[in-house]
Protein backbone atom coordinates (compact mmCIF):
# COMPACT_ATOMS: atom_id res chain seq x y z
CA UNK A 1 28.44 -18.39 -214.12
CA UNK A 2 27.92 -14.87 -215.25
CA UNK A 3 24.61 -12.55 -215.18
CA UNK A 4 23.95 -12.86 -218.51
CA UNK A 5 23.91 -16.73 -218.05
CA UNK A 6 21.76 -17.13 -214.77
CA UNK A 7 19.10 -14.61 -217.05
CA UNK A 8 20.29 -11.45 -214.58
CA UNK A 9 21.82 -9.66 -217.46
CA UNK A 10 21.40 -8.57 -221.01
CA UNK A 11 25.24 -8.79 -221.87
CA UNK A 12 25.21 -5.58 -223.01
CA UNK A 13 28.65 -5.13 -221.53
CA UNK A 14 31.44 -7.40 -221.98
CA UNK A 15 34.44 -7.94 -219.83
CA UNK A 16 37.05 -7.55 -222.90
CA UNK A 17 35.47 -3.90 -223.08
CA UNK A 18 35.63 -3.49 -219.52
CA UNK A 19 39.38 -3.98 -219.40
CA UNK A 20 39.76 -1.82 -222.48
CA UNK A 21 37.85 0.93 -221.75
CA UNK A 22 35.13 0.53 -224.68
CA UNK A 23 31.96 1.01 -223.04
CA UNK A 24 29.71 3.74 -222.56
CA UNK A 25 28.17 4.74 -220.07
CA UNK A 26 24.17 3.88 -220.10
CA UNK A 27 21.08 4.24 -218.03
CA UNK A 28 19.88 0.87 -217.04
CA UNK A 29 16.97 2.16 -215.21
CA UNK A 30 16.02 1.94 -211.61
CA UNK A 31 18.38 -0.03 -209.50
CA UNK A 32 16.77 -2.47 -206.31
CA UNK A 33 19.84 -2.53 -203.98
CA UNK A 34 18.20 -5.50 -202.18
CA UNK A 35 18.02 -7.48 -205.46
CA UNK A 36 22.01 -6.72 -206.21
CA UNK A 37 22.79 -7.65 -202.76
CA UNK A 38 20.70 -10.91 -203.54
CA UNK A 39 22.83 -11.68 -206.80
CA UNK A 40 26.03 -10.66 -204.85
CA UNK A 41 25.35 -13.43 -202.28
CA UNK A 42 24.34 -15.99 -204.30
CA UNK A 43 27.14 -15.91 -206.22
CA UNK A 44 28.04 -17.25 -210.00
CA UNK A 45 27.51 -20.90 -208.87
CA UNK A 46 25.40 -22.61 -211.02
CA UNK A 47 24.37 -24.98 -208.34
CA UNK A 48 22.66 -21.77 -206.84
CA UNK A 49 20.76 -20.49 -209.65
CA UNK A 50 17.31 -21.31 -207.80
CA UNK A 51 18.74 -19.30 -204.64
CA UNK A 52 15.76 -17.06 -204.38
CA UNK A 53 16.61 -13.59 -201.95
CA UNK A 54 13.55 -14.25 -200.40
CA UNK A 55 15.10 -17.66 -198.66
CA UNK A 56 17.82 -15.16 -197.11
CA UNK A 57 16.57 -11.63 -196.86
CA UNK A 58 18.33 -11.72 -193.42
CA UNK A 59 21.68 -12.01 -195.24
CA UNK A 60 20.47 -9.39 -197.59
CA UNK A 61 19.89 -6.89 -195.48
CA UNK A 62 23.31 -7.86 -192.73
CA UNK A 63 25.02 -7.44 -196.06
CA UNK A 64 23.42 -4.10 -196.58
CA UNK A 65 24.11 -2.93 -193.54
CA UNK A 66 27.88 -3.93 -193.57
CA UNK A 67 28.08 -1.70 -196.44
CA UNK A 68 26.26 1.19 -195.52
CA UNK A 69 27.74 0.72 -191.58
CA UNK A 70 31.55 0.04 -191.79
CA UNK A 71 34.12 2.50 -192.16
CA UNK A 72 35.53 2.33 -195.96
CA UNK A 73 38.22 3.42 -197.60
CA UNK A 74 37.54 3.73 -201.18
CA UNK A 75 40.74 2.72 -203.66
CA UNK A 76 41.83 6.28 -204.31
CA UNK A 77 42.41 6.46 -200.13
CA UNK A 78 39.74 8.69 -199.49
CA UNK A 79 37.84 8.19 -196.04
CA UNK A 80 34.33 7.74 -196.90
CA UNK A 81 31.90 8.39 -193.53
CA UNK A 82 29.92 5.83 -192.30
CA UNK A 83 26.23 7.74 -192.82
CA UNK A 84 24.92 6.27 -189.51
CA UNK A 85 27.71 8.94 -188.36
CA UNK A 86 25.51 11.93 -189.26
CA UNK A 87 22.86 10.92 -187.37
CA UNK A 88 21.91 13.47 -184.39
């Protein structure tokens, strides 16, 4: 199931376009990283559309952390720095 059928997106952007190139970049407005995360785990199931981030705001913010915590290499090879390493 896609965002724009579990109500998370306006469809504004289609995959077709994607591939080709044909979109535009847009402000969308202000971003919740916890609520992404919270799509991100549940998944396009449709057997979890009533998962509700609030039944696993552990996982939410493990997932987080993963992200912001682990080494990563973006696609392009470039080292990115974990930012827990700039910490005094």
């Amino acid at each position: 199931m896609s965002l724009f059928e579990s109500g998370d997106s306006t469809g504004e952007v289609s995959l077709k376009d994607l591939c080709n190139n044909g979109i535009k970049p847009k402000l969308t407005g202000d971003v919740d990283l916890k609520h992404l995360a919270g799509l991100i785990i549940r998944g396009g199931w449709p057997g979890n559309i009533n998962y509700s981030p609030k039944d696993s705001s552990e996982a939410i913010d493990e997932y987080i952390k993963l992200i912001i915590d682990d080494d990563l290499i973006r696609l392009d090879g470039v080292y990115v720095i974990p930012i827990t390493a700039l910490k005094n």
